[in-house]
N, C-alpha and C. Protein backbone atom coordinates (compact mmCIF):
# COMPACT_ATOMS: atom_id res chain seq x y z
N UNK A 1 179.33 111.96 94.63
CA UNK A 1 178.65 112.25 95.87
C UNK A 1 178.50 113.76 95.99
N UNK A 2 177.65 113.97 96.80
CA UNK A 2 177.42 115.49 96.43
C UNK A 2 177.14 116.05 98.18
N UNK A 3 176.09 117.64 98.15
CA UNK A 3 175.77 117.52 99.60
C UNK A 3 174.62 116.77 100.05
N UNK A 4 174.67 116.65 101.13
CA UNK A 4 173.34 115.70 101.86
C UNK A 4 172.97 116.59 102.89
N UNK A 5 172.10 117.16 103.11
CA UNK A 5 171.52 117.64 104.92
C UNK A 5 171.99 117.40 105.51
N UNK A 6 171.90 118.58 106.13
CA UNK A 6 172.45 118.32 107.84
C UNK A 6 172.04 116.96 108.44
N UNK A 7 173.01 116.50 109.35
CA UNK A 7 172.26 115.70 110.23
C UNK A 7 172.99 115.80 111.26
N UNK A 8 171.99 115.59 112.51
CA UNK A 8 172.16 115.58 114.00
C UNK A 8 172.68 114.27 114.14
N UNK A 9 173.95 114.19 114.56
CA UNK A 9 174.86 112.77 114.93
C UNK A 9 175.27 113.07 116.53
N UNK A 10 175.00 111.85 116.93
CA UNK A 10 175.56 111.78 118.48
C UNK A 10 177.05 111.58 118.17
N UNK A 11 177.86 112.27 119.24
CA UNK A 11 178.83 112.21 119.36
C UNK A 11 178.93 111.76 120.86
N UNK A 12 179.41 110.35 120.31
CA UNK A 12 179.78 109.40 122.01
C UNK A 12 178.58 109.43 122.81
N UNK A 13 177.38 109.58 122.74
CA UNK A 13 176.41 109.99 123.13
C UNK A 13 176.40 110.83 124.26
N UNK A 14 177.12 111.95 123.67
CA UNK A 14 177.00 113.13 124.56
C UNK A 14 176.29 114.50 124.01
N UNK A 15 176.35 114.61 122.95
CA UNK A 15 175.89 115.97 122.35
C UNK A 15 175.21 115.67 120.82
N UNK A 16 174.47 116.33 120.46
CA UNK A 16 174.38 116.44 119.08
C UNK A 16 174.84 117.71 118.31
N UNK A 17 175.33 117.40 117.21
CA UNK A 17 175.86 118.35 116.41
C UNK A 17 175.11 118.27 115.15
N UNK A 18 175.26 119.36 113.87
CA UNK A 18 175.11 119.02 113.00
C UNK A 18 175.92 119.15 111.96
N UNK A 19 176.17 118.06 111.36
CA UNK A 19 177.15 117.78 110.09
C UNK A 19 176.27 117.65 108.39
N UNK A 20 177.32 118.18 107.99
CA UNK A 20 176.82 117.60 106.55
C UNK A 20 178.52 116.78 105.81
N UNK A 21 177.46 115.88 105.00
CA UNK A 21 178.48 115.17 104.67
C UNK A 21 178.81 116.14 103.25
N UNK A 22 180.02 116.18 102.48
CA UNK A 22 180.13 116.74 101.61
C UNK A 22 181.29 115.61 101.03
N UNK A 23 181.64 116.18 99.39
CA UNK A 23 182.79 115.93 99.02
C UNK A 23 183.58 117.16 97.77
N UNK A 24 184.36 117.86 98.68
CA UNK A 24 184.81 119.11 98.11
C UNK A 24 186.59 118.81 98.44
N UNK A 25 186.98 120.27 97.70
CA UNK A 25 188.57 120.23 97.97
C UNK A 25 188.90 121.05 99.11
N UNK A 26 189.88 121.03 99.92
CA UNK A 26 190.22 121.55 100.91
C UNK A 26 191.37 121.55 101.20
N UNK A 27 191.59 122.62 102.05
CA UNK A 27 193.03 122.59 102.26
C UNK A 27 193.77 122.34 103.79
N UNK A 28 194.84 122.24 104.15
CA UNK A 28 195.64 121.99 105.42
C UNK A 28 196.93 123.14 105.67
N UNK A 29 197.03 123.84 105.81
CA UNK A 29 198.03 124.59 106.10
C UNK A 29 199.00 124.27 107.35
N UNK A 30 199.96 123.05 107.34
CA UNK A 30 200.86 122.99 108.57
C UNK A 30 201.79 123.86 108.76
N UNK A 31 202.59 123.08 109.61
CA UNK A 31 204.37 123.81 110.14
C UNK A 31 204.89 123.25 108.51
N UNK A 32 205.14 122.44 108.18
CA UNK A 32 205.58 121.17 107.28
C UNK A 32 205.42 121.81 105.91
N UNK A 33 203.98 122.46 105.43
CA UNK A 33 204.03 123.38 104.26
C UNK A 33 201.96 122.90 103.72
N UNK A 34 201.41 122.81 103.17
CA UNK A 34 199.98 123.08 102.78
C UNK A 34 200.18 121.36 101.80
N UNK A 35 198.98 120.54 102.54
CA UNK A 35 198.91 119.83 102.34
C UNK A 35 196.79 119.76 101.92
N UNK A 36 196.61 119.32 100.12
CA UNK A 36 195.27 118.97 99.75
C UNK A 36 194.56 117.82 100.35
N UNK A 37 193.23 118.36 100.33
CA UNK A 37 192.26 117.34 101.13
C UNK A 37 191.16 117.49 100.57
N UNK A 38 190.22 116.58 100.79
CA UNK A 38 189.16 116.12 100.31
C UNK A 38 188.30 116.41 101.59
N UNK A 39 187.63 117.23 102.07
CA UNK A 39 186.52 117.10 102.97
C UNK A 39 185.38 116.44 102.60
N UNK A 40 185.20 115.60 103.67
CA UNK A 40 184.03 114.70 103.71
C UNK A 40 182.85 115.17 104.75
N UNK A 41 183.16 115.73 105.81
CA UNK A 41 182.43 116.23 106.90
C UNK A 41 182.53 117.26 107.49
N UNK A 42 181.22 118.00 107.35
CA UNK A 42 181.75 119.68 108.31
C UNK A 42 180.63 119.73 108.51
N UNK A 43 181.03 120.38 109.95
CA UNK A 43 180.25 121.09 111.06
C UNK A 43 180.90 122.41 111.84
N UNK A 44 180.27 123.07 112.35
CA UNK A 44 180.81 124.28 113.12
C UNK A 44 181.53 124.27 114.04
N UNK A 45 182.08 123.09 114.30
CA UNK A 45 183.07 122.52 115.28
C UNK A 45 184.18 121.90 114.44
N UNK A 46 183.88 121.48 113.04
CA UNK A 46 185.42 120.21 112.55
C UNK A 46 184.90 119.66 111.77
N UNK A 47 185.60 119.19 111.14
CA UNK A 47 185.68 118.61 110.04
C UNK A 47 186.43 117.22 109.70
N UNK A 48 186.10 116.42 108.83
CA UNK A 48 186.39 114.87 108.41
C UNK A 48 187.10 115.15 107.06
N UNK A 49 188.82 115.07 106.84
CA UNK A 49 188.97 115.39 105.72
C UNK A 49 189.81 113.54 105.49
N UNK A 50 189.91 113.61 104.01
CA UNK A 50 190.94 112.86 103.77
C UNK A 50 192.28 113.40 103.08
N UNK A 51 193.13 113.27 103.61
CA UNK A 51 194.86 113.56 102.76
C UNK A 51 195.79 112.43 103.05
N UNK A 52 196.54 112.71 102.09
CA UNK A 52 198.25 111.96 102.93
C UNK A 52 199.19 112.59 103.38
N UNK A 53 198.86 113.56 103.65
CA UNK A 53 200.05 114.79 104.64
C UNK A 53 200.27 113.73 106.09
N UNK A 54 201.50 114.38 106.12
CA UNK A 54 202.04 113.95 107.60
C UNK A 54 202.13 114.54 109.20
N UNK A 55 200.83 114.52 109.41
CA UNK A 55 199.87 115.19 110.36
C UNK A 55 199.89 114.31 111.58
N UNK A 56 200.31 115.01 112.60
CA UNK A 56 200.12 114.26 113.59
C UNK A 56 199.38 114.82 114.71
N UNK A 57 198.18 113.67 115.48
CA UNK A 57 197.48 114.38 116.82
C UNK A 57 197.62 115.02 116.84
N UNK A 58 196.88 116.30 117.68
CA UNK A 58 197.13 116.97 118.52
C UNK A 58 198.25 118.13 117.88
N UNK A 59 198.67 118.01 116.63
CA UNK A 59 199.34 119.22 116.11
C UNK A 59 198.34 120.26 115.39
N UNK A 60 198.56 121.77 115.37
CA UNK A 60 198.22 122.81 114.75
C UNK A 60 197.97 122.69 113.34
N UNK A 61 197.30 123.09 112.80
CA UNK A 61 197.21 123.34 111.46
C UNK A 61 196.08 124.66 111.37
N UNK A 62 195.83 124.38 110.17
CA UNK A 62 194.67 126.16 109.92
C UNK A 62 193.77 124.93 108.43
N UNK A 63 192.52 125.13 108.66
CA UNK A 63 191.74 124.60 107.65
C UNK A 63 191.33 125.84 106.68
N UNK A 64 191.06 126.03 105.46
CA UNK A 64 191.17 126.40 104.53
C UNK A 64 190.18 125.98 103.48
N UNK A 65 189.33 126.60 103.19
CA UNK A 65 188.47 126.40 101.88
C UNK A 65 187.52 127.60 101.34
N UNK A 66 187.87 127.36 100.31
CA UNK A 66 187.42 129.32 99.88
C UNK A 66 188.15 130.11 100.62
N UNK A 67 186.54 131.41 101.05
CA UNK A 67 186.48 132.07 101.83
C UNK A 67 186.84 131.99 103.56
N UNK A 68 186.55 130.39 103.81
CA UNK A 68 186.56 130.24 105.18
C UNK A 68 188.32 129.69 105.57
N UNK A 69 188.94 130.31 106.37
CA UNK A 69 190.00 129.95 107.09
C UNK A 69 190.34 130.02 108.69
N UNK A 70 190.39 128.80 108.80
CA UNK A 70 190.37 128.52 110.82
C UNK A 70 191.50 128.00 111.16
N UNK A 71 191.52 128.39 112.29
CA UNK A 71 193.01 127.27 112.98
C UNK A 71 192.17 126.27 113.80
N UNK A 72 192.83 125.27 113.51
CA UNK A 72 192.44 123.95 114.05
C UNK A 72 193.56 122.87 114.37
N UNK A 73 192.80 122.06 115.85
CA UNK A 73 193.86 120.96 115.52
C UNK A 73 193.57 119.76 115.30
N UNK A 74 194.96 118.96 114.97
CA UNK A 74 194.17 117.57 114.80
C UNK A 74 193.49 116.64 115.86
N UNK A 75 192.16 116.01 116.10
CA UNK A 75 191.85 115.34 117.03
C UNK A 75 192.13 113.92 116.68
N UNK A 76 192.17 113.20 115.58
CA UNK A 76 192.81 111.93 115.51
C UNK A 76 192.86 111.89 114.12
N UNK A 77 193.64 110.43 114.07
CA UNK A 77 193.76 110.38 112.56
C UNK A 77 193.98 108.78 112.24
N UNK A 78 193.36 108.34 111.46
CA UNK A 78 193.07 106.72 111.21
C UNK A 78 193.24 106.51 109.52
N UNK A 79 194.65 106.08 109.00
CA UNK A 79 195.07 105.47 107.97
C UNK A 79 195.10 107.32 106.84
N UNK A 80 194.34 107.34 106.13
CA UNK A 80 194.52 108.59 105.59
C UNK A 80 193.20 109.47 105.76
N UNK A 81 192.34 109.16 107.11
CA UNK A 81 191.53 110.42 107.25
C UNK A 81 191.92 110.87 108.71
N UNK A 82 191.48 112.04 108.58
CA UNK A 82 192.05 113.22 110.06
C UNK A 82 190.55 113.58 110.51
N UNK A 83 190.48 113.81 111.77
CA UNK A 83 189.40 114.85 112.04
C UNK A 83 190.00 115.63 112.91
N UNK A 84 189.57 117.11 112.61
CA UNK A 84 190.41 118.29 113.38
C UNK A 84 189.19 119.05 113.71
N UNK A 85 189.29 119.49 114.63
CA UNK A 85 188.49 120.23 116.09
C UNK A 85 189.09 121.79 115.59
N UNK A 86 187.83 122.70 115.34
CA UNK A 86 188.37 124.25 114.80
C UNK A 86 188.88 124.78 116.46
N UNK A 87 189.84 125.55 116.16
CA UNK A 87 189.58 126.29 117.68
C UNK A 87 189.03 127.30 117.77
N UNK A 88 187.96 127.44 116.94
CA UNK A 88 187.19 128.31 117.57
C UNK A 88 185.93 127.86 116.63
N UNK A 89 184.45 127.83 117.34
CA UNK A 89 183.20 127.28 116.09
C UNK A 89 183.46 128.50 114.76
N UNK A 90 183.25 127.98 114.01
CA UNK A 90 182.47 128.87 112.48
C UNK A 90 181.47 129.53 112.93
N UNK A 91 181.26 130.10 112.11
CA UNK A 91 179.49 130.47 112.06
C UNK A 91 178.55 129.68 111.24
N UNK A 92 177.40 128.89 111.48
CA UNK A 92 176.46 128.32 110.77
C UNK A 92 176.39 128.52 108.95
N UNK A 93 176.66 130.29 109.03
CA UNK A 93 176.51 130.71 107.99
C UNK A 93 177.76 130.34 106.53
N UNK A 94 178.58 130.74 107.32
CA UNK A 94 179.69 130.22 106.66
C UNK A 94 180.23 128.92 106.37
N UNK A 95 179.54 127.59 107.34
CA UNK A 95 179.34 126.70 106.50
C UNK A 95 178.27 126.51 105.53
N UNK A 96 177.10 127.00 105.38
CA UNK A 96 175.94 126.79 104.74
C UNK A 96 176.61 127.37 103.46
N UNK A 97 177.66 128.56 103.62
CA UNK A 97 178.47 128.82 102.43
C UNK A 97 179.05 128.07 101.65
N UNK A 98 179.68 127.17 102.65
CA UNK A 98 180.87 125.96 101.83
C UNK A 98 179.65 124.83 101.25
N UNK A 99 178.57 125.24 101.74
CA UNK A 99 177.86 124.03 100.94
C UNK A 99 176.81 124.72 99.91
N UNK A 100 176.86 125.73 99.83
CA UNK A 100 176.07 126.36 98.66
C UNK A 100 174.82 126.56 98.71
N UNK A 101 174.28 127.19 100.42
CA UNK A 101 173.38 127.27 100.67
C UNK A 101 172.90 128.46 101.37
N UNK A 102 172.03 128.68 101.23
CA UNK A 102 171.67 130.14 102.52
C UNK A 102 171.13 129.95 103.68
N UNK A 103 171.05 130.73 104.59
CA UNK A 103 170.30 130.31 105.97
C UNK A 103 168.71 130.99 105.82
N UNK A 104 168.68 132.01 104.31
CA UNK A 104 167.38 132.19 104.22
C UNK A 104 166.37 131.17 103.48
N UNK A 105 165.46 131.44 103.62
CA UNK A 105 164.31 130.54 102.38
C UNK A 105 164.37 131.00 100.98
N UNK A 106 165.72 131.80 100.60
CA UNK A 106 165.15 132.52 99.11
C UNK A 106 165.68 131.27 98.19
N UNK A 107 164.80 131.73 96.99
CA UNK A 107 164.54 130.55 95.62
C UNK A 107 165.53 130.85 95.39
N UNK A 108 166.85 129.46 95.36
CA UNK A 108 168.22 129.50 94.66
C UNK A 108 168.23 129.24 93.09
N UNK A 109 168.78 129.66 92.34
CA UNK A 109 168.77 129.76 90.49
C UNK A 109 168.86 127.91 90.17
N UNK A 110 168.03 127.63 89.60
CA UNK A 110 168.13 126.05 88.70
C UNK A 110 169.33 126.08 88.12
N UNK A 111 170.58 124.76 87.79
CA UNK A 111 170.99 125.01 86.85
C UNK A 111 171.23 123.78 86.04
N UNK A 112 171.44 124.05 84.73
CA UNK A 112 171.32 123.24 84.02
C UNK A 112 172.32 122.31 83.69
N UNK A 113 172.62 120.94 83.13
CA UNK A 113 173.71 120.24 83.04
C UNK A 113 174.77 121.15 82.26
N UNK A 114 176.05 120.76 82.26
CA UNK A 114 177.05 121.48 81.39
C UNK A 114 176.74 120.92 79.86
N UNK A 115 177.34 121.73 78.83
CA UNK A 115 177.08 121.31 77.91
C UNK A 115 177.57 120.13 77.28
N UNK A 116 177.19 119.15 76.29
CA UNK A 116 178.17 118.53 75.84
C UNK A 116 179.49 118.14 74.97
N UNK A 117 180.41 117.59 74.95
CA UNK A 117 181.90 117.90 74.26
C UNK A 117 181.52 117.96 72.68
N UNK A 118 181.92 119.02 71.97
CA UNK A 118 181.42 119.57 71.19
C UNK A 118 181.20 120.87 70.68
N UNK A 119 180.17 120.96 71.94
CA UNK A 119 178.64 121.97 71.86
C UNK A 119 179.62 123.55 72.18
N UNK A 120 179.45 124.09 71.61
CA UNK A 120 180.25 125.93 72.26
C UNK A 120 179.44 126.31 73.52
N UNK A 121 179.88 126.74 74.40
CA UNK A 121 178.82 127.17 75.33
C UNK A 121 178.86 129.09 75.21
N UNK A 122 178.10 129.43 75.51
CA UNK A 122 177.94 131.15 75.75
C UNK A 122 178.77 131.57 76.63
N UNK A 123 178.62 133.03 76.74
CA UNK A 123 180.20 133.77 77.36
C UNK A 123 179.60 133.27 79.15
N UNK A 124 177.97 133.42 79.43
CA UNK A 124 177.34 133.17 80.38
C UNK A 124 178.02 131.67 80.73
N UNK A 125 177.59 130.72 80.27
CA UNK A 125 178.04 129.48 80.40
C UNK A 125 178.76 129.30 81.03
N UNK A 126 180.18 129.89 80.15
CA UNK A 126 181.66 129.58 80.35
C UNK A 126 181.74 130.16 81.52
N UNK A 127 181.54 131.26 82.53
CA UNK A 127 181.40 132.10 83.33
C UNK A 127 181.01 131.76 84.28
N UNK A 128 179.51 130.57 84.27
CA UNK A 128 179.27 129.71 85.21
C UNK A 128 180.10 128.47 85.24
N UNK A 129 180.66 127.81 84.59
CA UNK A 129 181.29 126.65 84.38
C UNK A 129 182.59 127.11 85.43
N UNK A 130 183.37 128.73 84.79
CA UNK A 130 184.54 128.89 85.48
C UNK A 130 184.02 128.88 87.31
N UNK A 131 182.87 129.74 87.83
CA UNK A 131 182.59 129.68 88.86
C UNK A 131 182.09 128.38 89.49
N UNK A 132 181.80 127.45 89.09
CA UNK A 132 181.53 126.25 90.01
C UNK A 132 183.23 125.51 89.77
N UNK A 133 183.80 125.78 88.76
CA UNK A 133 185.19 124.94 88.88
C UNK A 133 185.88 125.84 89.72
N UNK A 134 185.83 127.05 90.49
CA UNK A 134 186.34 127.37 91.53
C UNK A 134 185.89 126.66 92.51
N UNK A 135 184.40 126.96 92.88
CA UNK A 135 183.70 126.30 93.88
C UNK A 135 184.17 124.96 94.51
N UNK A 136 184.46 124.04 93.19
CA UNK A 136 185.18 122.80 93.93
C UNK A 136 186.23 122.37 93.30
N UNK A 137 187.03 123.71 93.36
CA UNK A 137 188.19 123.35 93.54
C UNK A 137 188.94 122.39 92.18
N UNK A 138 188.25 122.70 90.96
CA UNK A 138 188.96 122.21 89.97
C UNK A 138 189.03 123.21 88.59
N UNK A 139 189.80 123.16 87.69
CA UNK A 139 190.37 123.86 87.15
C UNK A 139 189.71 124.13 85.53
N UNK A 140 188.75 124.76 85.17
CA UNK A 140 187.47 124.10 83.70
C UNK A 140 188.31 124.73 82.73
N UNK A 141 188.82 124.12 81.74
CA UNK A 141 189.37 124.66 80.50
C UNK A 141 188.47 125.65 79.78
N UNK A 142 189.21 126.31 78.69
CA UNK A 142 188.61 127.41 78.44
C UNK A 142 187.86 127.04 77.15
């Protein structure tokens, strides 16, 4: 699964927001110690992660991914997904970050599949390979 557009979702049919669904790594920083997550949903208000940390309502935590770090708390939590309310919005921009996007119209670079097992890749390659295995959060051998 990858990103999808924004979309305007009613919430309780009171407001619209906009979310994108994603599936990246993320993090939880409690009292308890830093617990991994899987974000599924972000918006400039919160986020839909999944973990098995032992998180409860209405407790503190700080969300975490990349560049972006917020304090947030938990607004509920159902079997092993949480949704936590930032306390304070993001900026638009800085999610369009976590999803690999700009808020301008400029032409983003094509890129091409990775190579296949085998194949040597270039110092370029390897360089992009290491930067998207930061990006989400996994670890590309050398």
């Amino acid at each position: 699964m990858g990103v999808e557009n924004f979309a305007k979702v009613s919430q309780g049919g009171k407001r619209t927001v906009k979310r994108a669904r994603v599936l990246l790594a993320a993090r939880l920083q409690t009292a308890a110690g830093d617990v991994e997550a899987r974000l599924r949903d972000l918006s400039q208000r919160g986020a839909l992660l999944e973990c098995s940390g032992p998180l409860q309502v209405d407790s503190e935590v700080v969300f975490a991914r990349g560049d972006t770090v917020v304090p947030a708390r938990v607004a509920w939590k159902s079997g092993n997904r949480v949704g936590i309310e930032f306390l304070r919005p993001i900026d638009e921009n800085e999610v369009l970050v976590q999803l690999g996007r700009t808020s301008s119209n400029a032409v983003q670079p094509r890129f091409r599949r990775p190579r296949l097992h085998g194949e040597t890749l270039s110092d370029q390659e390897r360089k992009l390979a290491r930067a998207w295995g930061l990006a989400v959060g996994l670890a590309v051998p050398d």
